[in-house]
PDB file of N, CA and C in Angstrom:
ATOM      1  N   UNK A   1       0.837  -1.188   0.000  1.00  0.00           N
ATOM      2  CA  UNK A   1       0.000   0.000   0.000  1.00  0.00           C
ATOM      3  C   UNK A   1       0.875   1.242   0.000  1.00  0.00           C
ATOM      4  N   UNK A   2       0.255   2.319  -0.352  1.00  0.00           N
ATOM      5  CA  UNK A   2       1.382   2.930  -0.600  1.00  0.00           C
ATOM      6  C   UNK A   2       1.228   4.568   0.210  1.00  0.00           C
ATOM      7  N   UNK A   3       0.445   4.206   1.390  1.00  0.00           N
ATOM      8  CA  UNK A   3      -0.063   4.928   2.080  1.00  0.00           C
ATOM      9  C   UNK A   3      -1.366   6.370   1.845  1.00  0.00           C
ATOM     10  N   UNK A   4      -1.874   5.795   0.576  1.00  0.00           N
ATOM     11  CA  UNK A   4      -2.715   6.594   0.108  1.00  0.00           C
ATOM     12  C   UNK A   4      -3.809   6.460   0.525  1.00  0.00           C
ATOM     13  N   UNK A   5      -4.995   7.329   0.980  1.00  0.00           N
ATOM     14  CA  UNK A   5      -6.654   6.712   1.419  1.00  0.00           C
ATOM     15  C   UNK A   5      -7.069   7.889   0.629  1.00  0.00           C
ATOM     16  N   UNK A   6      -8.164   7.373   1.003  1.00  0.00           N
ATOM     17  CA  UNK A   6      -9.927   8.456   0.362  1.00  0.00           C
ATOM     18  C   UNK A   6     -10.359   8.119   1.599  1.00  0.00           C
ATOM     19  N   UNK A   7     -11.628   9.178   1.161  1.00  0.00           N
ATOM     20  CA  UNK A   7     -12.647   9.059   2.154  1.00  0.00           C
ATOM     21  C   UNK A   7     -13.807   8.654   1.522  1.00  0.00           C
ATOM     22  N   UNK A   8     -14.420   7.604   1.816  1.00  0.00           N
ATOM     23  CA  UNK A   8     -15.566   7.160   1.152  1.00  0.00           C
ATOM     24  C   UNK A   8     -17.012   6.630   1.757  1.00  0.00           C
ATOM     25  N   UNK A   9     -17.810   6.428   1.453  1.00  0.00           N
ATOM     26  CA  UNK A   9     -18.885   5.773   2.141  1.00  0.00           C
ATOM     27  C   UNK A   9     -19.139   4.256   2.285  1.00  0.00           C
ATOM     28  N   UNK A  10     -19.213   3.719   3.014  1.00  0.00           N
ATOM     29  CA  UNK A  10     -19.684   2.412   3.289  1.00  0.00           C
ATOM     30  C   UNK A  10     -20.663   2.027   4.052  1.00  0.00           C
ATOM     31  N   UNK A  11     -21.604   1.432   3.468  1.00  0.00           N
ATOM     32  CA  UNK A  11     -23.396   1.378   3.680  1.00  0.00           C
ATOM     33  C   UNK A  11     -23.386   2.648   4.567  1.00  0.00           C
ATOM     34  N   UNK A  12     -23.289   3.657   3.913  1.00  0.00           N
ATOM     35  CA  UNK A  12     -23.846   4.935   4.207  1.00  0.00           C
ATOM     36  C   UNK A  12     -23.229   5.992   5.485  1.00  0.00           C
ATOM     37  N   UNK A  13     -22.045   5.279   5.976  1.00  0.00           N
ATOM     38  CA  UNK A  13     -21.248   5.408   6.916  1.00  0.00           C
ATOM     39  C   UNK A  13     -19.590   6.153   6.468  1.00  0.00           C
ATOM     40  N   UNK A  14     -19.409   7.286   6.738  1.00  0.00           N
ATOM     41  CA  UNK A  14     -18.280   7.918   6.185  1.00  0.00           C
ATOM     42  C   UNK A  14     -16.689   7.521   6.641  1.00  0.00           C
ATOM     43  N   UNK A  15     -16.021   6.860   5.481  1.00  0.00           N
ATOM     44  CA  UNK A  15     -14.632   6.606   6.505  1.00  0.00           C
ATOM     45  C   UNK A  15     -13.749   6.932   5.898  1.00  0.00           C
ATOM     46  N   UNK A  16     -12.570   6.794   6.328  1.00  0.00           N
ATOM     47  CA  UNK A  16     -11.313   6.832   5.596  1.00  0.00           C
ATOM     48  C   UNK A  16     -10.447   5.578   5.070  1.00  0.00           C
ATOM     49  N   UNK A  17     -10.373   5.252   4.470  1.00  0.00           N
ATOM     50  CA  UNK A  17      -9.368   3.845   3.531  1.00  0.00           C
ATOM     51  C   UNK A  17      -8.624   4.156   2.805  1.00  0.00           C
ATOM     52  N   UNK A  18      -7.551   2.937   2.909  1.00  0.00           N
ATOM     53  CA  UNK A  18      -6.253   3.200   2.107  1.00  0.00           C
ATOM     54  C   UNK A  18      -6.968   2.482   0.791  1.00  0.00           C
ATOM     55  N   UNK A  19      -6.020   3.319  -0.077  1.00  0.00           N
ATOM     56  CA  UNK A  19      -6.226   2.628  -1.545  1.00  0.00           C
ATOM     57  C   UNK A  19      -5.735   1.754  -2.014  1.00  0.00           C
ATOM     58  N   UNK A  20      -6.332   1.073  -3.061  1.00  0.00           N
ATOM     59  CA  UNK A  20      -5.976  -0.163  -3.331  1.00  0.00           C
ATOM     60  C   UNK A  20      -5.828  -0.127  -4.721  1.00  0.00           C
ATOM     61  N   UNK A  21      -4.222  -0.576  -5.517  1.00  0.00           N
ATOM     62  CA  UNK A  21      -3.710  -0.418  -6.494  1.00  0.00           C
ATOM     63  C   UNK A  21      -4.493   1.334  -7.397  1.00  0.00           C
ATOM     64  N   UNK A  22      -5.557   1.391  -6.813  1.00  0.00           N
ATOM     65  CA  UNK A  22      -5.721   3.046  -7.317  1.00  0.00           C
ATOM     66  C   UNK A  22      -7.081   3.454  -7.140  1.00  0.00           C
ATOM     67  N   UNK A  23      -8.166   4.364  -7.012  1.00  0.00           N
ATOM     68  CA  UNK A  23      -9.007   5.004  -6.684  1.00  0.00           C
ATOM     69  C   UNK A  23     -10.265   4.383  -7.147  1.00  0.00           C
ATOM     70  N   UNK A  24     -10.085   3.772  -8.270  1.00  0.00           N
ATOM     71  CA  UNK A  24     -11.263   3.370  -8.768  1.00  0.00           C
ATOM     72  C   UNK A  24     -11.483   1.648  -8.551  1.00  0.00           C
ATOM     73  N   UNK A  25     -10.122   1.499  -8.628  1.00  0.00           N
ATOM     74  CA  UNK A  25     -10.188  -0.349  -7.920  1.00  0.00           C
ATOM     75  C   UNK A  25     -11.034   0.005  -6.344  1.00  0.00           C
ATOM     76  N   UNK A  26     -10.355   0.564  -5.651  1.00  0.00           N
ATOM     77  CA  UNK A  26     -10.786   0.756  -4.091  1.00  0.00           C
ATOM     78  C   UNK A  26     -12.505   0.801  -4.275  1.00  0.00           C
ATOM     79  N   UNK A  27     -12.736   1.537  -4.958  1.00  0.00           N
ATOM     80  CA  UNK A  27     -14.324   1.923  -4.958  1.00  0.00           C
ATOM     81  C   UNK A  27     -15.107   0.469  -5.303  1.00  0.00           C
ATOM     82  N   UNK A  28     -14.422  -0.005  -6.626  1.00  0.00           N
ATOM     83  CA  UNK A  28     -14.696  -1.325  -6.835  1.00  0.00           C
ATOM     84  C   UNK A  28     -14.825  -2.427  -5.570  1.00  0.00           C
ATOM     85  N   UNK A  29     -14.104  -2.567  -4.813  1.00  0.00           N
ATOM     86  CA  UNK A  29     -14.019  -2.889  -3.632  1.00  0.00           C
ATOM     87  C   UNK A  29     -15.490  -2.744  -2.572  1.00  0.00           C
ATOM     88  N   UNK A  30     -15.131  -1.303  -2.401  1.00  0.00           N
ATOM     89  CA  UNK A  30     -16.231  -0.933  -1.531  1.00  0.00           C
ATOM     90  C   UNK A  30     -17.603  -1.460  -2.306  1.00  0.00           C
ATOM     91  N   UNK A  31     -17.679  -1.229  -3.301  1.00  0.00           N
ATOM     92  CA  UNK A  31     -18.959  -1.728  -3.866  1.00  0.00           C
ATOM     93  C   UNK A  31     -19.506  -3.032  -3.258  1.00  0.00           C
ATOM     94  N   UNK A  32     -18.041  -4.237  -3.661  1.00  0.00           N
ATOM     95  CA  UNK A  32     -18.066  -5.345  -3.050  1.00  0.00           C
ATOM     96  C   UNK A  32     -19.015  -5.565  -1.894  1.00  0.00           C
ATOM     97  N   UNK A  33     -18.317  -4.804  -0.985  1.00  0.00           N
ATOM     98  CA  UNK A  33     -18.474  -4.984   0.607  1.00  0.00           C
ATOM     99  C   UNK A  33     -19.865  -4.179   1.091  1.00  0.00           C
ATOM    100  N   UNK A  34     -20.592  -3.353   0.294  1.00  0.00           N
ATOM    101  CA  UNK A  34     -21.793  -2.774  -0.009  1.00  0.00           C
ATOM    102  C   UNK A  34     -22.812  -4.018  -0.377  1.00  0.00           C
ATOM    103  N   UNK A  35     -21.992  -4.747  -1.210  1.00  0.00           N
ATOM    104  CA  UNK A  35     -23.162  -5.423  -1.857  1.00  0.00           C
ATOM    105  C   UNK A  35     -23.356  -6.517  -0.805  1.00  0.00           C
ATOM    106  N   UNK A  36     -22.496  -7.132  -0.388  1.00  0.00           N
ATOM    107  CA  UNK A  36     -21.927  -8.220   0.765  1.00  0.00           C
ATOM    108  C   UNK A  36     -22.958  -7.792   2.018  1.00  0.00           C
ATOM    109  N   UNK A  37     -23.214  -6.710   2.309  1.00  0.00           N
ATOM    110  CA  UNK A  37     -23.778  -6.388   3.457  1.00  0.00           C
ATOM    111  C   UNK A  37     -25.040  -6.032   3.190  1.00  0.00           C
ATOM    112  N   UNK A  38     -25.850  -6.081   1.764  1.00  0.00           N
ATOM    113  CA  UNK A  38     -26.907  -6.021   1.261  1.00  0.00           C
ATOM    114  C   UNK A  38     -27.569  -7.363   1.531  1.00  0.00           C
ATOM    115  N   UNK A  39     -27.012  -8.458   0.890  1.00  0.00           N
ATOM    116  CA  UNK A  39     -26.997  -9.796   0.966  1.00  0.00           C
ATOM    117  C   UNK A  39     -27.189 -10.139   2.673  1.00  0.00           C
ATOM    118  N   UNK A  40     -26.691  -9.608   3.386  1.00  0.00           N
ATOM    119  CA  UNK A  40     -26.780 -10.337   4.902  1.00  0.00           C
ATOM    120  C   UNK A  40     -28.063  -9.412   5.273  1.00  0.00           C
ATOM    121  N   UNK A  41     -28.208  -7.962   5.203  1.00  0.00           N
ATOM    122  CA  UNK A  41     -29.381  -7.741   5.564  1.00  0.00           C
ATOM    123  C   UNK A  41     -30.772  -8.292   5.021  1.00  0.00           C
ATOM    124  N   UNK A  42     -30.971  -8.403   3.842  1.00  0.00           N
ATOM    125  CA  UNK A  42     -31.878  -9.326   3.223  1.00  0.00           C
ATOM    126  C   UNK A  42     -31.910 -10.160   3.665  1.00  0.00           C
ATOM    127  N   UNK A  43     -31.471 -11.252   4.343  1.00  0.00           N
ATOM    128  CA  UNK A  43     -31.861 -12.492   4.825  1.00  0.00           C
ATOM    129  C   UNK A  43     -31.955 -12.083   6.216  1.00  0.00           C
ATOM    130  N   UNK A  44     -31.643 -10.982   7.219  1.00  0.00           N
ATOM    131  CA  UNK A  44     -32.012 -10.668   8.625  1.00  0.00           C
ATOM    132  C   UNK A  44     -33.405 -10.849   8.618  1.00  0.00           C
ATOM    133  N   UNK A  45     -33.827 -10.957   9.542  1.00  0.00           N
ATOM    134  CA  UNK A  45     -35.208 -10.361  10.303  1.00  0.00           C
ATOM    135  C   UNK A  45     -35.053  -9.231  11.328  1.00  0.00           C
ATOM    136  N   UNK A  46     -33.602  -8.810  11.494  1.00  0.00           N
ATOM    137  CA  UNK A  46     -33.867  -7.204  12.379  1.00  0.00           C
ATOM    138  C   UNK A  46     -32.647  -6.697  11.720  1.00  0.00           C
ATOM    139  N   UNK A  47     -32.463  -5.576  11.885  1.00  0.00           N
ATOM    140  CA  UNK A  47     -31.384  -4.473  11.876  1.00  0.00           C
ATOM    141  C   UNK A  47     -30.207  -3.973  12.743  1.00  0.00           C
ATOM    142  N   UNK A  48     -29.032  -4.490  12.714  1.00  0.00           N
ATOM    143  CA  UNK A  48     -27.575  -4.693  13.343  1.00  0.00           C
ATOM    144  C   UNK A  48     -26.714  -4.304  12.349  1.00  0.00           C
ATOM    145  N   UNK A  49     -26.766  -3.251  11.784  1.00  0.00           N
ATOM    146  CA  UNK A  49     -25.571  -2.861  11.237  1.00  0.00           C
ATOM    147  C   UNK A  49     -24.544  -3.112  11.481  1.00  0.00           C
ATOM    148  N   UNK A  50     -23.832  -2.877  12.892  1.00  0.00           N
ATOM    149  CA  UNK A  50     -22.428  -3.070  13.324  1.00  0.00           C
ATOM    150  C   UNK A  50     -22.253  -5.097  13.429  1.00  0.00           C
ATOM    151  N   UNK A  51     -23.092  -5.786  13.229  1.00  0.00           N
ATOM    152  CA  UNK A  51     -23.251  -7.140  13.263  1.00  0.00           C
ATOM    153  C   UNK A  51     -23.094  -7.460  11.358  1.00  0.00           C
ATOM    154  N   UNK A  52     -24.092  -6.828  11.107  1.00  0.00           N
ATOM    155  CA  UNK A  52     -23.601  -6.964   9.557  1.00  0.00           C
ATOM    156  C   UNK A  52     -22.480  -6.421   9.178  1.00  0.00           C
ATOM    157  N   UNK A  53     -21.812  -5.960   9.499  1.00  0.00           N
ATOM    158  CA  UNK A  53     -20.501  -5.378   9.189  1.00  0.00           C
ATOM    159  C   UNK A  53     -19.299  -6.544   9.299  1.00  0.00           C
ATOM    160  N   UNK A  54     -19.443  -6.806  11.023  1.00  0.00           N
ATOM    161  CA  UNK A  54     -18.379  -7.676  11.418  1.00  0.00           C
ATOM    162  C   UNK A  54     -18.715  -9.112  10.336  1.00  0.00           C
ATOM    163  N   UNK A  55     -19.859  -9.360  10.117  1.00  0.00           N
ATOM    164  CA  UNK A  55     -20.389 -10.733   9.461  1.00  0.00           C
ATOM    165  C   UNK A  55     -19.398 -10.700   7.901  1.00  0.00           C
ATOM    166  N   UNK A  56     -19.596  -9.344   7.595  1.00  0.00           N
ATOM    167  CA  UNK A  56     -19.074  -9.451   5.621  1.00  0.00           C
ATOM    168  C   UNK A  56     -18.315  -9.463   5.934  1.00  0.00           C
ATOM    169  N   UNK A  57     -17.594  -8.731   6.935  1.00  0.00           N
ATOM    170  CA  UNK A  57     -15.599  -8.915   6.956  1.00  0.00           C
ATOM    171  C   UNK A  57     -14.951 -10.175   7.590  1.00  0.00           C
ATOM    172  N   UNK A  58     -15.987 -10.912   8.424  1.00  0.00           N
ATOM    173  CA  UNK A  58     -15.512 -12.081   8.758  1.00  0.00           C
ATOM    174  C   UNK A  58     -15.528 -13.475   6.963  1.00  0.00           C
ATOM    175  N   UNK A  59     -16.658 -13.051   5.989  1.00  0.00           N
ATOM    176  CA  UNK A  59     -17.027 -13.822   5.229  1.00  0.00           C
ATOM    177  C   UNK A  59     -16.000 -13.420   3.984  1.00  0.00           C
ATOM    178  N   UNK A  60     -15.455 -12.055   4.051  1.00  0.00           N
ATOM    179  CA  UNK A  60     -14.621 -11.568   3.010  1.00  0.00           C
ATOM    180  C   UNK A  60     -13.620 -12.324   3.512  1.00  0.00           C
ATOM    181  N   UNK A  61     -12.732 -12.227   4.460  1.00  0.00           N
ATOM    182  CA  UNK A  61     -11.219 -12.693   4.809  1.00  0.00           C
ATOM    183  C   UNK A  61     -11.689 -14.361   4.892  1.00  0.00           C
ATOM    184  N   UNK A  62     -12.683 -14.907   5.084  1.00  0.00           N
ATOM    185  CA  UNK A  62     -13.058 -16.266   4.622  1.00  0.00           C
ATOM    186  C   UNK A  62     -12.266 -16.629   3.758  1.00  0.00           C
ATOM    187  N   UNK A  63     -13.519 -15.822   2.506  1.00  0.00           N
ATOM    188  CA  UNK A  63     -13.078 -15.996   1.281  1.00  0.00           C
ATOM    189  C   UNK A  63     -11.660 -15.847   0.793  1.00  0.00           C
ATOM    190  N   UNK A  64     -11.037 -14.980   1.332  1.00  0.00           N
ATOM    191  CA  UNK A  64     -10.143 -14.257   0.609  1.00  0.00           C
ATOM    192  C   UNK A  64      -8.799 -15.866   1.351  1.00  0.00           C
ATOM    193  N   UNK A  65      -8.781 -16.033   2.280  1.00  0.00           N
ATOM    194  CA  UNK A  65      -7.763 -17.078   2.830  1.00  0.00           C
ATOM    195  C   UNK A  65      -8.209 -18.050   2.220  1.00  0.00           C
ATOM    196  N   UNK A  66      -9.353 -18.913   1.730  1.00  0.00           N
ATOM    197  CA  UNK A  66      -9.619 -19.885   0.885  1.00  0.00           C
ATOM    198  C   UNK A  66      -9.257 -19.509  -0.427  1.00  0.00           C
ATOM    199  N   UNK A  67      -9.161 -18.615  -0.986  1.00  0.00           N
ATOM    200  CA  UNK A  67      -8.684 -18.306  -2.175  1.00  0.00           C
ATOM    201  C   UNK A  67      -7.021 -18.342  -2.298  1.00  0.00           C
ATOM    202  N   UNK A  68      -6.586 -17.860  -1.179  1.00  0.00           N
ATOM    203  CA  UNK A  68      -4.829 -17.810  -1.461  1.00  0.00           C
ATOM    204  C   UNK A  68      -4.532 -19.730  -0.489  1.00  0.00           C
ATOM    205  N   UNK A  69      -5.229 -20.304  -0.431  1.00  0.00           N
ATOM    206  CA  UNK A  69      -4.729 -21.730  -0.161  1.00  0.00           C
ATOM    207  C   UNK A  69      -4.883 -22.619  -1.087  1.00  0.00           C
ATOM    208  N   UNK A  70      -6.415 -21.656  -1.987  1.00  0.00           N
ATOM    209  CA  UNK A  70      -6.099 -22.803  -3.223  1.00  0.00           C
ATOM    210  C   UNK A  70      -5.148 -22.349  -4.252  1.00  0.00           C
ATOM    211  N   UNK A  71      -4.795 -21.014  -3.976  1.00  0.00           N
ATOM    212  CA  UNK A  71      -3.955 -20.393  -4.913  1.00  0.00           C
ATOM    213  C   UNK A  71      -1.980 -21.310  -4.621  1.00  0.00           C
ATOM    214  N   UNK A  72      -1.888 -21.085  -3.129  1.00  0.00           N
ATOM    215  CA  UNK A  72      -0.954 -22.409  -2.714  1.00  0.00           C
ATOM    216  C   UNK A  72      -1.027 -23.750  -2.996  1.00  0.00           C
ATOM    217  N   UNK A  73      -1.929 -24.100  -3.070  1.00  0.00           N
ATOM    218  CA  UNK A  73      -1.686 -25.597  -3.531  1.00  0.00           C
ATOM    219  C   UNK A  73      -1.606 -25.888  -5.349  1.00  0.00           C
ATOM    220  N   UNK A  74      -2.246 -24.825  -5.553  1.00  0.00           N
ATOM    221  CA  UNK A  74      -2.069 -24.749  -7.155  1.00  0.00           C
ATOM    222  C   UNK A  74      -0.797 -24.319  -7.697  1.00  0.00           C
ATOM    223  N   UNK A  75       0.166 -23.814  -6.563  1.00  0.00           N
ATOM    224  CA  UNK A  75       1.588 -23.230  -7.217  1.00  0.00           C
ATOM    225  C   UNK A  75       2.323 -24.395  -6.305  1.00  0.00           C
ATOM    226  N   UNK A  76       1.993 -25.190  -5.231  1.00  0.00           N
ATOM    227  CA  UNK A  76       2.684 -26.553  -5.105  1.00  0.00           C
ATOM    228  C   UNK A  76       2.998 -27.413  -6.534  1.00  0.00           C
ATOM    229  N   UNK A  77       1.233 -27.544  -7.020  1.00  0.00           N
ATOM    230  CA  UNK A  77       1.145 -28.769  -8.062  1.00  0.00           C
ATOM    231  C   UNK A  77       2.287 -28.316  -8.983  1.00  0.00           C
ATOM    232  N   UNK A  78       2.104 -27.112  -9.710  1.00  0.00           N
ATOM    233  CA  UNK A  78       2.852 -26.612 -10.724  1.00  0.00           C
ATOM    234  C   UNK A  78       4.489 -26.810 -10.414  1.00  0.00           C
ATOM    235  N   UNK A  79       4.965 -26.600  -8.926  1.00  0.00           N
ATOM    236  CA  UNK A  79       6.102 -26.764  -8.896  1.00  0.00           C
ATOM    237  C   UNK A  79       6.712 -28.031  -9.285  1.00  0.00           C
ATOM    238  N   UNK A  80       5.536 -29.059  -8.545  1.00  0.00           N
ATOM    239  CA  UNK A  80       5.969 -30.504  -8.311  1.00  0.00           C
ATOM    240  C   UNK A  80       5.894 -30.754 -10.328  1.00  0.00           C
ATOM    241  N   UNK A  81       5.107 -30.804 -10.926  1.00  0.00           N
ATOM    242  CA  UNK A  81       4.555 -31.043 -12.173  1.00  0.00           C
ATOM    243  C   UNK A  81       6.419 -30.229 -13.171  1.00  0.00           C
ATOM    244  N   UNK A  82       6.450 -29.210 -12.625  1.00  0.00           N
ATOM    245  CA  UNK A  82       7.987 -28.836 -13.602  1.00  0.00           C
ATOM    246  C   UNK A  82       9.230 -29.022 -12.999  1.00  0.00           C
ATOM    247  N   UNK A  83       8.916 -29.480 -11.862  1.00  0.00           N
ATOM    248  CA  UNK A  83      10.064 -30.433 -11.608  1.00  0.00           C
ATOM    249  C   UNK A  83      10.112 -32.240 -12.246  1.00  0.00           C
ATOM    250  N   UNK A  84       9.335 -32.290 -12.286  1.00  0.00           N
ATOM    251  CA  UNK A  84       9.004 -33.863 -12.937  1.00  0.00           C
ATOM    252  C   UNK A  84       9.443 -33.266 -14.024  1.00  0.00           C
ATOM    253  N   UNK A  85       9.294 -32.653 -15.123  1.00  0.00           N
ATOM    254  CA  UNK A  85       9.353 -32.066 -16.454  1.00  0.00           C
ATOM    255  C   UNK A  85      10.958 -31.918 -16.689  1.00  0.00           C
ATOM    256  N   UNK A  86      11.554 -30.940 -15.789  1.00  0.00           N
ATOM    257  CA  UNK A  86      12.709 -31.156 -15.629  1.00  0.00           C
ATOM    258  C   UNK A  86      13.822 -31.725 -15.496  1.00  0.00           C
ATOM    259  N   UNK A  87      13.016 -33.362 -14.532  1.00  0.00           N
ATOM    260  CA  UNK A  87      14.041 -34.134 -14.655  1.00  0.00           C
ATOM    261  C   UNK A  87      13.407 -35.335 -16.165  1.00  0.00           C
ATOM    262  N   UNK A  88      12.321 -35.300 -16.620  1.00  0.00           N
ATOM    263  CA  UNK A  88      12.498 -35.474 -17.979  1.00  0.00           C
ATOM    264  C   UNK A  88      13.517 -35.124 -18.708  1.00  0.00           C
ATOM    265  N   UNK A  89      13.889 -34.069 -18.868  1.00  0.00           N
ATOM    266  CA  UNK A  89      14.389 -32.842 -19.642  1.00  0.00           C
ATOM    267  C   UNK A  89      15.833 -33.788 -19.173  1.00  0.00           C
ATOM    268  N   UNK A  90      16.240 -33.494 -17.935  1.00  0.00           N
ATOM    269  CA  UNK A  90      17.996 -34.328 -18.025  1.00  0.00           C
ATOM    270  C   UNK A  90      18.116 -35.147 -18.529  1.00  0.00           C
ATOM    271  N   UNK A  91      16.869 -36.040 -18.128  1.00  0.00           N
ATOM    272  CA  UNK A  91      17.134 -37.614 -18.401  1.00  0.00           C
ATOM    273  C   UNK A  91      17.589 -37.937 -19.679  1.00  0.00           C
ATOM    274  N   UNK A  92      16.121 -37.068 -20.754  1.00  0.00           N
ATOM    275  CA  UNK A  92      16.720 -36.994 -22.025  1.00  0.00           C
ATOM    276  C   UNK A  92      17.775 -36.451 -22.928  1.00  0.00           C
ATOM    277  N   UNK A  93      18.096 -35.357 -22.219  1.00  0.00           N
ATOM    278  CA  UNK A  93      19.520 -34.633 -22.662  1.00  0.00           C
ATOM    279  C   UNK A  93      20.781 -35.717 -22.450  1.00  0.00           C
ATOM    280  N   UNK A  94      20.583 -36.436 -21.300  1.00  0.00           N
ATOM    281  CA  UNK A  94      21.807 -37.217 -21.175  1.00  0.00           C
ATOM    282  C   UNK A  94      21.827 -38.304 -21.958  1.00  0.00           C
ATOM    283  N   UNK A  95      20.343 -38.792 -22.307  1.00  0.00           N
ATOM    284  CA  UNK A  95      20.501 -39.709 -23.196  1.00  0.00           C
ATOM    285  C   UNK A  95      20.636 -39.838 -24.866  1.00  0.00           C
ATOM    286  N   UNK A  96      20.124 -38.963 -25.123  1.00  0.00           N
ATOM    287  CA  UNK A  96      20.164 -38.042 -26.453  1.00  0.00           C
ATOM    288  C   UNK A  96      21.188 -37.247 -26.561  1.00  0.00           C
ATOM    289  N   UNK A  97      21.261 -36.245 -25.636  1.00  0.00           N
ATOM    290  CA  UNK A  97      22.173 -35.177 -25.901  1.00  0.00           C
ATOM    291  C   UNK A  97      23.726 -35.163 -25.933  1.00  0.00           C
ATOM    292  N   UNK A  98      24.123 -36.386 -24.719  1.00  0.00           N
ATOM    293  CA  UNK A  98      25.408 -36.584 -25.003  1.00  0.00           C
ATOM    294  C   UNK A  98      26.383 -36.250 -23.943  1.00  0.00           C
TER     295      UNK A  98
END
């Protein structure tokens, strides 16, 4: 981050946030987390804002840590997969190549 914020609204609540890769991604964002907290009030039967709040940010960083574990295990496979490739690659150089 590069220590930059705005000030923006979130469900109707004025704050300050750092930006994210640039002004209009960030907003993109907030939209996100707008819409995220649309979704949980619609299925309430009462009104807890500060409950819907903690709920999307507990369900965002959910998401977001299930996403970088499958993103880890998908750059495991790839490692393991071009290392196999690799030692193809000697095997045949030494046998071919000379």
């Amino acid at each position: 981050m590069s220590g930059e914020t705005i000030h923006i609204r979130v469900a109707g609540v004025p704050i300050e946030t750092p930006v994210y890769q640039n002004e209009a991604r960030t907003r993109e964002i907030v939209a996100e987390v707008e819409k995220r907290l649309e979704t949980i009030e619609a299925a309430s039967k009462r009104i807890d804002t500060q409950a819907f709040a903690l709920r999307a940010a507990v369900e965002l960083a959910i998401e977001l840590n299930r996403t970088l574990d499958e993103r880890e295990e998908e750059t495991r496979e790839l490692v393991k997969t071009l290392s196999r490739l690799a030692d193809q690659l000697q095997r045949l150089n030494q046998e071919f190549g000379g």
